[in-house]
PDB file of N, CA and C in Angstrom:
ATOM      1  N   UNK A   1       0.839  -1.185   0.000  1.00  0.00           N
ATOM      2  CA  UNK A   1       0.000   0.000   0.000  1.00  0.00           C
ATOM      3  C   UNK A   1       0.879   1.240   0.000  1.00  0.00           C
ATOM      4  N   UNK A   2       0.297   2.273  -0.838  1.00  0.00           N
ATOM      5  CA  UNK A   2       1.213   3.313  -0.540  1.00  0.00           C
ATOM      6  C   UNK A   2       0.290   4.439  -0.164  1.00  0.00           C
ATOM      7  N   UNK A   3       0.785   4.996   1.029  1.00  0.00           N
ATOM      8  CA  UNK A   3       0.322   6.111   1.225  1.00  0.00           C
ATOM      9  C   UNK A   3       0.629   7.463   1.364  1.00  0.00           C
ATOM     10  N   UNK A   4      -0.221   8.437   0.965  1.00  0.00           N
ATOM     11  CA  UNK A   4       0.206   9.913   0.120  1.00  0.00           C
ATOM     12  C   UNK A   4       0.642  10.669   1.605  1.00  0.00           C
ATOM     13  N   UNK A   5       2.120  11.112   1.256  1.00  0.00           N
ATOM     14  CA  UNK A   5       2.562  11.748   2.137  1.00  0.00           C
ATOM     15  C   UNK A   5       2.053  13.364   2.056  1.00  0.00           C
ATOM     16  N   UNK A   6       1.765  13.832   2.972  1.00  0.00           N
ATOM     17  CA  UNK A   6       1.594  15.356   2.915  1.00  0.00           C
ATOM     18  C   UNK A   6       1.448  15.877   3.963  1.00  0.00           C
ATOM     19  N   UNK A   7       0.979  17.669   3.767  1.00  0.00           N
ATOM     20  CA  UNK A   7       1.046  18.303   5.068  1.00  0.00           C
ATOM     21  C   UNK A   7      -0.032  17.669   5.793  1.00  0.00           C
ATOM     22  N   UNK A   8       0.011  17.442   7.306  1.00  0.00           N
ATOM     23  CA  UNK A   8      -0.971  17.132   7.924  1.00  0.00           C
ATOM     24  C   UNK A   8      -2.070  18.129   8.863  1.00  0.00           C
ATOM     25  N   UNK A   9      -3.096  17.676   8.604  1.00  0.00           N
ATOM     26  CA  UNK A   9      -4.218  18.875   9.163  1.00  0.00           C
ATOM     27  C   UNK A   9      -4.194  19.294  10.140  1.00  0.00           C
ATOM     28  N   UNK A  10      -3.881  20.149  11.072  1.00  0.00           N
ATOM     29  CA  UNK A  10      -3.979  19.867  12.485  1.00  0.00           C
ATOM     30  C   UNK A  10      -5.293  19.974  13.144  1.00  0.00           C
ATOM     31  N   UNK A  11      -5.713  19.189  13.693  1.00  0.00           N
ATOM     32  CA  UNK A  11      -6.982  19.452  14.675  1.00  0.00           C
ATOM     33  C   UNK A  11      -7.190  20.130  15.124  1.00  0.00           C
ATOM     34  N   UNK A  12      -8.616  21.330  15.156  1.00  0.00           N
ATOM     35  CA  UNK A  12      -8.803  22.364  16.040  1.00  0.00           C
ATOM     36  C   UNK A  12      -9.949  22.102  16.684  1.00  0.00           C
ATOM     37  N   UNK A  13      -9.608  21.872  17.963  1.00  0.00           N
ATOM     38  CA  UNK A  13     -10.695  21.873  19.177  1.00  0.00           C
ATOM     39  C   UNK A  13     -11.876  22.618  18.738  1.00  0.00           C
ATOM     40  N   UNK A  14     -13.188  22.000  18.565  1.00  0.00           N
ATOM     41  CA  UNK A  14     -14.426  22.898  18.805  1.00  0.00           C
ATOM     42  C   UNK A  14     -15.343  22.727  20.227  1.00  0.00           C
ATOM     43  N   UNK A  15     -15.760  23.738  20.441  1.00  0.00           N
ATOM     44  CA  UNK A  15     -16.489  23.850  21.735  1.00  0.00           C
ATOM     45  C   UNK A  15     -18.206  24.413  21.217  1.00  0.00           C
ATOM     46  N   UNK A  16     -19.391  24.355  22.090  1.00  0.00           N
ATOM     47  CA  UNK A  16     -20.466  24.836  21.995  1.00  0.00           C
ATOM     48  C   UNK A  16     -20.572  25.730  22.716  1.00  0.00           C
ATOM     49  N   UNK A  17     -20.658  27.077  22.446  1.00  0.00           N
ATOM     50  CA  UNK A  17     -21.010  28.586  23.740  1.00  0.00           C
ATOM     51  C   UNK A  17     -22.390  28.145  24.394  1.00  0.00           C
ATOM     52  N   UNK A  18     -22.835  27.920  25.397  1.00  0.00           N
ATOM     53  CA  UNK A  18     -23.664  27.822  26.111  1.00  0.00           C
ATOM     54  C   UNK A  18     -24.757  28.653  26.308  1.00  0.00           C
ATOM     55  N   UNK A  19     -24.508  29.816  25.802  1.00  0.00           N
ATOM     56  CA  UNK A  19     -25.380  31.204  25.802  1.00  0.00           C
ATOM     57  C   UNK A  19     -26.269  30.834  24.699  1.00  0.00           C
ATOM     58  N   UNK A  20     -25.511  30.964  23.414  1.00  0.00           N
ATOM     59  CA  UNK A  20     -25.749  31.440  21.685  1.00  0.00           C
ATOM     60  C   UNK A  20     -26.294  29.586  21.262  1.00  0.00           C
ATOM     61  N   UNK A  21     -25.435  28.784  21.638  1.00  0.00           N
ATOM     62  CA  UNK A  21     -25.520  27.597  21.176  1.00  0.00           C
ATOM     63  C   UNK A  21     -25.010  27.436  20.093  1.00  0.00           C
ATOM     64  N   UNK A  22     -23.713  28.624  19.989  1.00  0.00           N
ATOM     65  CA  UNK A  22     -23.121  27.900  18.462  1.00  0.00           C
ATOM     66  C   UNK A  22     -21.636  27.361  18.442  1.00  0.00           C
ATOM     67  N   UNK A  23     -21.530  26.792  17.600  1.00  0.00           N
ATOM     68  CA  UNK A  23     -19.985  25.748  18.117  1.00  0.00           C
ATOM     69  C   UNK A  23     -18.552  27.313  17.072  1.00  0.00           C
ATOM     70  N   UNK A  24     -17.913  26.955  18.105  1.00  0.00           N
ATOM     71  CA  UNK A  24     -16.722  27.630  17.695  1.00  0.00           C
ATOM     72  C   UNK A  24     -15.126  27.095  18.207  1.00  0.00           C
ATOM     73  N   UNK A  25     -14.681  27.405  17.486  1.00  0.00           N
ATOM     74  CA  UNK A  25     -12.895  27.203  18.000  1.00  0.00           C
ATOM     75  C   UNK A  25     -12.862  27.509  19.791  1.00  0.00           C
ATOM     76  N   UNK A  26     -12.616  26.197  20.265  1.00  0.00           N
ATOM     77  CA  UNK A  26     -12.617  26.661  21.838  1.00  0.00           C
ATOM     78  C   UNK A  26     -10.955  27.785  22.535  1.00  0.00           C
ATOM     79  N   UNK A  27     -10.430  27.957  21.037  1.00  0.00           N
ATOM     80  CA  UNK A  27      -9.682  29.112  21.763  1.00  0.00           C
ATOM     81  C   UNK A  27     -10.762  30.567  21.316  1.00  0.00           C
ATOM     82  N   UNK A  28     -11.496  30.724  20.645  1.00  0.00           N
ATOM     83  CA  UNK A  28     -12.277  31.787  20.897  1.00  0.00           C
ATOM     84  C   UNK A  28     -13.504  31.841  21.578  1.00  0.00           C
ATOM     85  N   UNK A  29     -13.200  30.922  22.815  1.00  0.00           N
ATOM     86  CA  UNK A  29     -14.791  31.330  23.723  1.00  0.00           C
ATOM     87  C   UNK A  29     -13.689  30.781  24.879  1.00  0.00           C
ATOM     88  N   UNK A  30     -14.389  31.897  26.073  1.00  0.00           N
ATOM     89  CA  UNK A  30     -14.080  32.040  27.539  1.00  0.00           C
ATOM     90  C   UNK A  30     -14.724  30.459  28.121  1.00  0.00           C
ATOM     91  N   UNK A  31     -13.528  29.337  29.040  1.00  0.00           N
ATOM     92  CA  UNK A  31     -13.785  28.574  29.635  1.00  0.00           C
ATOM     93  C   UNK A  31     -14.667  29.154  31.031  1.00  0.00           C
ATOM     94  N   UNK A  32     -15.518  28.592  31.985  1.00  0.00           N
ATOM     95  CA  UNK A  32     -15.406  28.952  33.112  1.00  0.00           C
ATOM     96  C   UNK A  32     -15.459  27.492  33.676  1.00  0.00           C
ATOM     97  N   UNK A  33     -14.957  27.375  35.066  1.00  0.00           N
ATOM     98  CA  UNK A  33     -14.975  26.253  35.605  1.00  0.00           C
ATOM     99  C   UNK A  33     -15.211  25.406  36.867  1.00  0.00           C
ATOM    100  N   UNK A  34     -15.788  24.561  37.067  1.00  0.00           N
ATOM    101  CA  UNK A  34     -16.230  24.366  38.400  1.00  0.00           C
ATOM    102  C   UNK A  34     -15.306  23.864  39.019  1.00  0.00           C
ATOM    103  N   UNK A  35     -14.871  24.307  40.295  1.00  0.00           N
ATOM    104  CA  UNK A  35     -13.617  23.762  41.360  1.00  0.00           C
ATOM    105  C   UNK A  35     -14.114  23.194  42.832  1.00  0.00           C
ATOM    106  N   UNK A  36     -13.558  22.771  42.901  1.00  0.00           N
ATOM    107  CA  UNK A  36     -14.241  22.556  44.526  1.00  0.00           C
ATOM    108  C   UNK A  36     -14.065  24.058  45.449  1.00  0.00           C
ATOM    109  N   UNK A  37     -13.568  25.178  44.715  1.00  0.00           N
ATOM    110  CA  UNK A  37     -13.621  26.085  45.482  1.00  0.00           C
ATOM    111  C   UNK A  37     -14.607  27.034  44.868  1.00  0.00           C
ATOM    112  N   UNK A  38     -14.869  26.466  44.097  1.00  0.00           N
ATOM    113  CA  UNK A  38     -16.199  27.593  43.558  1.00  0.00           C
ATOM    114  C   UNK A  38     -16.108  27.778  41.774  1.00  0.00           C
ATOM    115  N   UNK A  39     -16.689  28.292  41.047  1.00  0.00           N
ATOM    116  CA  UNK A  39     -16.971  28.630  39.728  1.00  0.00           C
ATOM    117  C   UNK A  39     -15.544  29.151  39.793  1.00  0.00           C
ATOM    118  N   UNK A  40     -14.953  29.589  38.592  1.00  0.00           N
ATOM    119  CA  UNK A  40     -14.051  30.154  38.123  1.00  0.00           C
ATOM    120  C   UNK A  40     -13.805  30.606  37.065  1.00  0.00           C
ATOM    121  N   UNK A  41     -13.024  31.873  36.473  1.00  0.00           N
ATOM    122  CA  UNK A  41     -12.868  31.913  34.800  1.00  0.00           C
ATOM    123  C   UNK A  41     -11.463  31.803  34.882  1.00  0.00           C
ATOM    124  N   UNK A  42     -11.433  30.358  33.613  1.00  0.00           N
ATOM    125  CA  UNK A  42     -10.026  30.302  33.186  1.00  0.00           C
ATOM    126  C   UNK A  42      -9.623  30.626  32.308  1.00  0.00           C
ATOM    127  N   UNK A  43      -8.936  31.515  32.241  1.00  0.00           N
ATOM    128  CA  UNK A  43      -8.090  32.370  31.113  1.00  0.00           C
ATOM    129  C   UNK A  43      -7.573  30.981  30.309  1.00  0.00           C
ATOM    130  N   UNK A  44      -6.503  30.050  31.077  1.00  0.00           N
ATOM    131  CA  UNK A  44      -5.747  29.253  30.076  1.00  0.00           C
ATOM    132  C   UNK A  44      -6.569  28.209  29.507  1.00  0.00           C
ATOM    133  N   UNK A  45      -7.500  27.969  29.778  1.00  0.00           N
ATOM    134  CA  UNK A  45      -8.201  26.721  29.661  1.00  0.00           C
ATOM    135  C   UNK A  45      -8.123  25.466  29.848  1.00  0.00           C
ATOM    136  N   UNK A  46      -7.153  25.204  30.926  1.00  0.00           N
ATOM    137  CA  UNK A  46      -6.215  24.443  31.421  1.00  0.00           C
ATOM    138  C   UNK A  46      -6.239  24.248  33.173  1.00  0.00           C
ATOM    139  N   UNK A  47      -7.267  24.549  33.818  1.00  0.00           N
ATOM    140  CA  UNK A  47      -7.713  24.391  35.165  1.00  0.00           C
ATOM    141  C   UNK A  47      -8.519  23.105  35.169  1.00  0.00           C
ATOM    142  N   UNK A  48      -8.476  22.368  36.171  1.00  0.00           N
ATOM    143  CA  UNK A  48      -9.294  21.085  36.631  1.00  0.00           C
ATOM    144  C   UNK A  48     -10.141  21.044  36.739  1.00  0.00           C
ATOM    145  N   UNK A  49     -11.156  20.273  36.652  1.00  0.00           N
ATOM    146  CA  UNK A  49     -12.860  20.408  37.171  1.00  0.00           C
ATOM    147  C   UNK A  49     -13.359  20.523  35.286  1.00  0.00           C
ATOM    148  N   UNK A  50     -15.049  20.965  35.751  1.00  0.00           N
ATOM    149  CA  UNK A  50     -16.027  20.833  34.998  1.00  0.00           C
ATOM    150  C   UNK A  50     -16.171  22.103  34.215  1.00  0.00           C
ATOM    151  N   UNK A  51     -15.725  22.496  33.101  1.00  0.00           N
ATOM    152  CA  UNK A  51     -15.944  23.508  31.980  1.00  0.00           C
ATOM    153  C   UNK A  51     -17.212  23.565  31.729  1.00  0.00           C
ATOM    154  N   UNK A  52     -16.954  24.810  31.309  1.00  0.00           N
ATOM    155  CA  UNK A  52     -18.323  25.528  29.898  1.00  0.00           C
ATOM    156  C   UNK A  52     -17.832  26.376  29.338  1.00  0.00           C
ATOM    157  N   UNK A  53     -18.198  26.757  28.283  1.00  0.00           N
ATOM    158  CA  UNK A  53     -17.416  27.745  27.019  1.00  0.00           C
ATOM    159  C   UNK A  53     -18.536  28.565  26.854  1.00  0.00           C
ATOM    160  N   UNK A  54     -18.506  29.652  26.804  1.00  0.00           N
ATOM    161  CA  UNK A  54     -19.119  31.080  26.256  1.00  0.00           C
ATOM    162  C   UNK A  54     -18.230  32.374  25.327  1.00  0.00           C
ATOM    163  N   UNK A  55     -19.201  33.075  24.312  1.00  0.00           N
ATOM    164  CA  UNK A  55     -18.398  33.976  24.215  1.00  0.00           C
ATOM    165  C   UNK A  55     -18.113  35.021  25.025  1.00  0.00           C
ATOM    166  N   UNK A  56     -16.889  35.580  24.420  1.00  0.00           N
ATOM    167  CA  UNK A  56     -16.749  36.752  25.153  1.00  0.00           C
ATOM    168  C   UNK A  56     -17.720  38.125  24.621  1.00  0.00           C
ATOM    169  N   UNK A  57     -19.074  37.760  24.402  1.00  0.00           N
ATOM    170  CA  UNK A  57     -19.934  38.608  24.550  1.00  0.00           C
ATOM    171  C   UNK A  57     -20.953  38.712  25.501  1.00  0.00           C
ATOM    172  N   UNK A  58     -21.143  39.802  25.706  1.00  0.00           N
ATOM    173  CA  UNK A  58     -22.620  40.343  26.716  1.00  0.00           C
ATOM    174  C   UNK A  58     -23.713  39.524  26.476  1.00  0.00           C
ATOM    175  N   UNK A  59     -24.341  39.347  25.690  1.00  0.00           N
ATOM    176  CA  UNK A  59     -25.801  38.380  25.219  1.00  0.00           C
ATOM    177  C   UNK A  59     -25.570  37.176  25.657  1.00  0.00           C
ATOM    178  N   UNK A  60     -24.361  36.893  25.200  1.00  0.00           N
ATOM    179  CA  UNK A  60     -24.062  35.091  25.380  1.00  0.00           C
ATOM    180  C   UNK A  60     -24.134  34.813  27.159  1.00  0.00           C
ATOM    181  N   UNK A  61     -23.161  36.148  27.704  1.00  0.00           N
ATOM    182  CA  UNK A  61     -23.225  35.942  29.192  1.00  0.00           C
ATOM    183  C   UNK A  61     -24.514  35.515  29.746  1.00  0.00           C
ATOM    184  N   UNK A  62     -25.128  36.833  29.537  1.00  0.00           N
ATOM    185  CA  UNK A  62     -26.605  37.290  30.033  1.00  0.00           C
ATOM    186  C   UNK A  62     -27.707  35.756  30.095  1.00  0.00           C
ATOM    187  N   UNK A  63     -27.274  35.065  28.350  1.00  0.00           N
ATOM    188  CA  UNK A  63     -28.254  34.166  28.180  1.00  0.00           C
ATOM    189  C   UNK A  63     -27.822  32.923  29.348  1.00  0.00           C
ATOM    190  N   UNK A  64     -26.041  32.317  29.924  1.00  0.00           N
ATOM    191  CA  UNK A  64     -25.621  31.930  30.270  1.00  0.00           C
ATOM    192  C   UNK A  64     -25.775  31.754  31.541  1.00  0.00           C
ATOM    193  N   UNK A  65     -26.179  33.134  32.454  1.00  0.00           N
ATOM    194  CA  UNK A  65     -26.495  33.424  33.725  1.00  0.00           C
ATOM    195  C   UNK A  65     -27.700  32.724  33.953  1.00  0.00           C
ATOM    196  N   UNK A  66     -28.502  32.870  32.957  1.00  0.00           N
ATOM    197  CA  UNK A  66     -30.303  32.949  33.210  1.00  0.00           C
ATOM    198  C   UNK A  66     -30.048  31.272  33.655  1.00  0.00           C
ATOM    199  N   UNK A  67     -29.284  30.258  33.841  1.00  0.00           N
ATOM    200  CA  UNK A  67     -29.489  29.269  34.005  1.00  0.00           C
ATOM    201  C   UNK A  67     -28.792  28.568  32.915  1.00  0.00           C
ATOM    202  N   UNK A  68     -28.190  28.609  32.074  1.00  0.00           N
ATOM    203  CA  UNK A  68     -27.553  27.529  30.873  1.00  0.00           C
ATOM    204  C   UNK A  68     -26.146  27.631  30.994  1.00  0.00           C
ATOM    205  N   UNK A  69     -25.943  27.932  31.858  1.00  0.00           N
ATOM    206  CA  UNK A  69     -24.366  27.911  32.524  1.00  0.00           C
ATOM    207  C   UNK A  69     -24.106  26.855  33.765  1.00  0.00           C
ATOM    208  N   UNK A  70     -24.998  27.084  35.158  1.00  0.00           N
ATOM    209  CA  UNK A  70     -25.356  26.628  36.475  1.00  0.00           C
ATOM    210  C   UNK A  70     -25.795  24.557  35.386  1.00  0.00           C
ATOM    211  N   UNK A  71     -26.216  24.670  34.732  1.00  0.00           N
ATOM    212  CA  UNK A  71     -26.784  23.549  34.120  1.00  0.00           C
ATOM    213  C   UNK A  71     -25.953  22.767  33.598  1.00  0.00           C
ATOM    214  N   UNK A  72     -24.977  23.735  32.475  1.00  0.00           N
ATOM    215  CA  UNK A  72     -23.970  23.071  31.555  1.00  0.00           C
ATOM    216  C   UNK A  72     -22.961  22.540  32.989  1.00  0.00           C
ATOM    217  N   UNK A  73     -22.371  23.255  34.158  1.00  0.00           N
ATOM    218  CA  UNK A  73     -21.599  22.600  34.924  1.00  0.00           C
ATOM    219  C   UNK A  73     -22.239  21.675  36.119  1.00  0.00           C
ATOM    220  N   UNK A  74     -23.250  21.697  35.794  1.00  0.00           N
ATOM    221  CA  UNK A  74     -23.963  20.714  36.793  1.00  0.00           C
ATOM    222  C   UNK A  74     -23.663  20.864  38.139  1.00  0.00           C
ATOM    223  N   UNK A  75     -24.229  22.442  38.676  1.00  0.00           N
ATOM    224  CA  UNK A  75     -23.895  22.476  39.949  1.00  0.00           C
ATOM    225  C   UNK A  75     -25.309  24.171  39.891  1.00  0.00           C
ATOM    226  N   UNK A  76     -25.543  24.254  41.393  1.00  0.00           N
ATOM    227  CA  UNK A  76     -26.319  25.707  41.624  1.00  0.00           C
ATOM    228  C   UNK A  76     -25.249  26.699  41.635  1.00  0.00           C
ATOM    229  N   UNK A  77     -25.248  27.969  40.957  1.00  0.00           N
ATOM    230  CA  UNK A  77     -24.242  29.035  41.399  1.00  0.00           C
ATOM    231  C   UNK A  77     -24.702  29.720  42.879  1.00  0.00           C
ATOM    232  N   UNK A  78     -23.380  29.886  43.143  1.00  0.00           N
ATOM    233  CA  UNK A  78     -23.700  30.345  45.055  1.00  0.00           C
ATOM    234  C   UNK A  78     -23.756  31.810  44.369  1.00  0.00           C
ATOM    235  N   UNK A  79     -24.235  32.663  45.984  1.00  0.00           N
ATOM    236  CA  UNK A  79     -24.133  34.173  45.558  1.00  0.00           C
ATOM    237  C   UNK A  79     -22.869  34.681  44.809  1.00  0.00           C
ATOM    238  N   UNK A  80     -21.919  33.898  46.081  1.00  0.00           N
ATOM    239  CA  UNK A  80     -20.445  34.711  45.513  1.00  0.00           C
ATOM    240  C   UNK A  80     -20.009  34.449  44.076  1.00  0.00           C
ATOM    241  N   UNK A  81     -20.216  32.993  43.164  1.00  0.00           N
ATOM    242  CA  UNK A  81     -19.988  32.817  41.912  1.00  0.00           C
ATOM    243  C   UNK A  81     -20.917  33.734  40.922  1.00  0.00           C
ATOM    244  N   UNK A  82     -22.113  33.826  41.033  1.00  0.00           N
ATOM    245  CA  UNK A  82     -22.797  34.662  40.700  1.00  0.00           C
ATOM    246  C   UNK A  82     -22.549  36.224  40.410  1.00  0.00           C
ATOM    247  N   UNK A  83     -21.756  36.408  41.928  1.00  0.00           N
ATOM    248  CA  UNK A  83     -21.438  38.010  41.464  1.00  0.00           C
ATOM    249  C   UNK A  83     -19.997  38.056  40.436  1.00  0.00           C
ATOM    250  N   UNK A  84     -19.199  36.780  41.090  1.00  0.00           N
ATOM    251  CA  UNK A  84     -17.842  36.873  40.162  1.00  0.00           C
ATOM    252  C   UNK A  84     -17.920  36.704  38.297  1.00  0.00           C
ATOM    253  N   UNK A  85     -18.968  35.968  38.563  1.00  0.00           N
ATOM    254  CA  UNK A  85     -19.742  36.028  36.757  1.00  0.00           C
ATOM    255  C   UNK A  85     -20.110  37.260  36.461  1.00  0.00           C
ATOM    256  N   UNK A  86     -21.059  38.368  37.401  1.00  0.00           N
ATOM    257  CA  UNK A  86     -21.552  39.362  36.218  1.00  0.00           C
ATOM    258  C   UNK A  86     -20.536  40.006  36.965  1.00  0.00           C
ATOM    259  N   UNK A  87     -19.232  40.455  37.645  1.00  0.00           N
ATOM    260  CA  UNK A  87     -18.286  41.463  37.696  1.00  0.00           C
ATOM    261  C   UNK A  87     -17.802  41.292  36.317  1.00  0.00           C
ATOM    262  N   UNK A  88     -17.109  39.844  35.520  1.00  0.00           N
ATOM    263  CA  UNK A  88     -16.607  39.232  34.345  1.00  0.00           C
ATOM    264  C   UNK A  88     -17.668  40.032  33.284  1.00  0.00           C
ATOM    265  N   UNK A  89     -18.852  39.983  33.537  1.00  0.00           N
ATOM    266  CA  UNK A  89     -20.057  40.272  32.437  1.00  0.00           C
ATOM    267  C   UNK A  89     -19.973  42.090  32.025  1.00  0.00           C
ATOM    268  N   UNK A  90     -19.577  42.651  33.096  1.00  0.00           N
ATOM    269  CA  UNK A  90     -19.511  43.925  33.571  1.00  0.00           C
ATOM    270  C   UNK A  90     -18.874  44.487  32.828  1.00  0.00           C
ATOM    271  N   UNK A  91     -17.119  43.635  32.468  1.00  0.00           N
ATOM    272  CA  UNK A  91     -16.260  44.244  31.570  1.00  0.00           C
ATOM    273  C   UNK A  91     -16.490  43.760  30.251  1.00  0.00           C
ATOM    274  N   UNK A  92     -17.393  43.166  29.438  1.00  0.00           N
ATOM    275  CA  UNK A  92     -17.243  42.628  28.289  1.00  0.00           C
ATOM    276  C   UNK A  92     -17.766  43.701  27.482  1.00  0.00           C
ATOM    277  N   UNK A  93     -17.285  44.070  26.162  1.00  0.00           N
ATOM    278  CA  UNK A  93     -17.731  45.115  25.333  1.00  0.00           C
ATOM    279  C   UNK A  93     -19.231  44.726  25.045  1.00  0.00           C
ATOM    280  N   UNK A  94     -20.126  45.541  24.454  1.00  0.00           N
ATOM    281  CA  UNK A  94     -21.538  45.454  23.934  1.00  0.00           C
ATOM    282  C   UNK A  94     -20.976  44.785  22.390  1.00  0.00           C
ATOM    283  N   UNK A  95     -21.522  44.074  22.077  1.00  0.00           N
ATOM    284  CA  UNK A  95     -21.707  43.914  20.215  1.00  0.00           C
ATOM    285  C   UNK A  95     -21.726  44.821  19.665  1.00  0.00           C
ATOM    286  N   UNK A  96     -22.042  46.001  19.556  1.00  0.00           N
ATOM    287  CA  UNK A  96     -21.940  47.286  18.901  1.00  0.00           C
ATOM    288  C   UNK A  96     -20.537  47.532  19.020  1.00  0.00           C
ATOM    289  N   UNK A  97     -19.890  47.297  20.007  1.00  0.00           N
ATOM    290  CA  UNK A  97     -18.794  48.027  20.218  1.00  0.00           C
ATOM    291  C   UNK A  97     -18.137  47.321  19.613  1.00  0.00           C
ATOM    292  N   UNK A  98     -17.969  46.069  19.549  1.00  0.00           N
ATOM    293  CA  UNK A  98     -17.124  45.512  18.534  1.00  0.00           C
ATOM    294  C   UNK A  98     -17.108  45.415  16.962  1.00  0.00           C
ATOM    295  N   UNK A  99     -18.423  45.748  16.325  1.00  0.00           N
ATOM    296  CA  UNK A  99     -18.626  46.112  15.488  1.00  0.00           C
ATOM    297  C   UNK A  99     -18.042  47.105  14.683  1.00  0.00           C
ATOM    298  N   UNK A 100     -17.988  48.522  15.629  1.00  0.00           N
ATOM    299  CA  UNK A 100     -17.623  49.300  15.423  1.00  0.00           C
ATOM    300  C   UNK A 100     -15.986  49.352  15.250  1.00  0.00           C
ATOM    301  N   UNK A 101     -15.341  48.677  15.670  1.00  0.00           N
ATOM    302  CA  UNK A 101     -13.827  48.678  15.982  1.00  0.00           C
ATOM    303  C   UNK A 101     -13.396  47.480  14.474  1.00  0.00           C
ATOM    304  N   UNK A 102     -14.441  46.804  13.984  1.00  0.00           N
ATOM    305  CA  UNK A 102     -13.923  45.436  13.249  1.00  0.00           C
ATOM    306  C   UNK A 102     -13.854  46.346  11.823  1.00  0.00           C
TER     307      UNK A 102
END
């Protein structure tokens, strides 16, 4: 048998945003993660425990909070994770704003 040598594809991780429900490159959507010390956002995407992927937009958050976040990690958010989510939600640009800049 011979087989055709060539460049090889590399695999790119896809993830589902939890907000929007649409699949994207999981280096362009924010991990957050469940720890035994509480929810978390991981920048590297590389922390232990139970993920979920969202974008880094406002809508996606918003839709994420309402319950499709607390669900995707299979746990209740306490107050304190709750507030550490919309402090995170707080700084994310509006869609307009990125619009405007693209």
């Amino acid at each position: 048998m011979n087989k055709q040598k060539g460049k090889r594809v590399r695999h790119i991780p896809q993830r589902t945003c939890v907000g929007c429900r649409q699949i994207n490159d999981k280096r362009e959507l924010v991990r957050v993660v469940r720890t035994p010390e509480g929810v978390q956002i991981d920048r590297t995407g590389k922390l232990a425990g139970r993920g979920a992927y969202l974008h880094a937009l406002r809508s996606c958050w918003i839709k994420g909070l309402k319950g499709a976040l607390a669900n995707a990690l299979k746990t209740q958010l306490s107050s304190q994770d709750q507030a550490l989510l919309e402090s995170f939600l707080a700084e994310l640009p509006e869609e307009s704003e990125l619009e405007e800049t693209s």
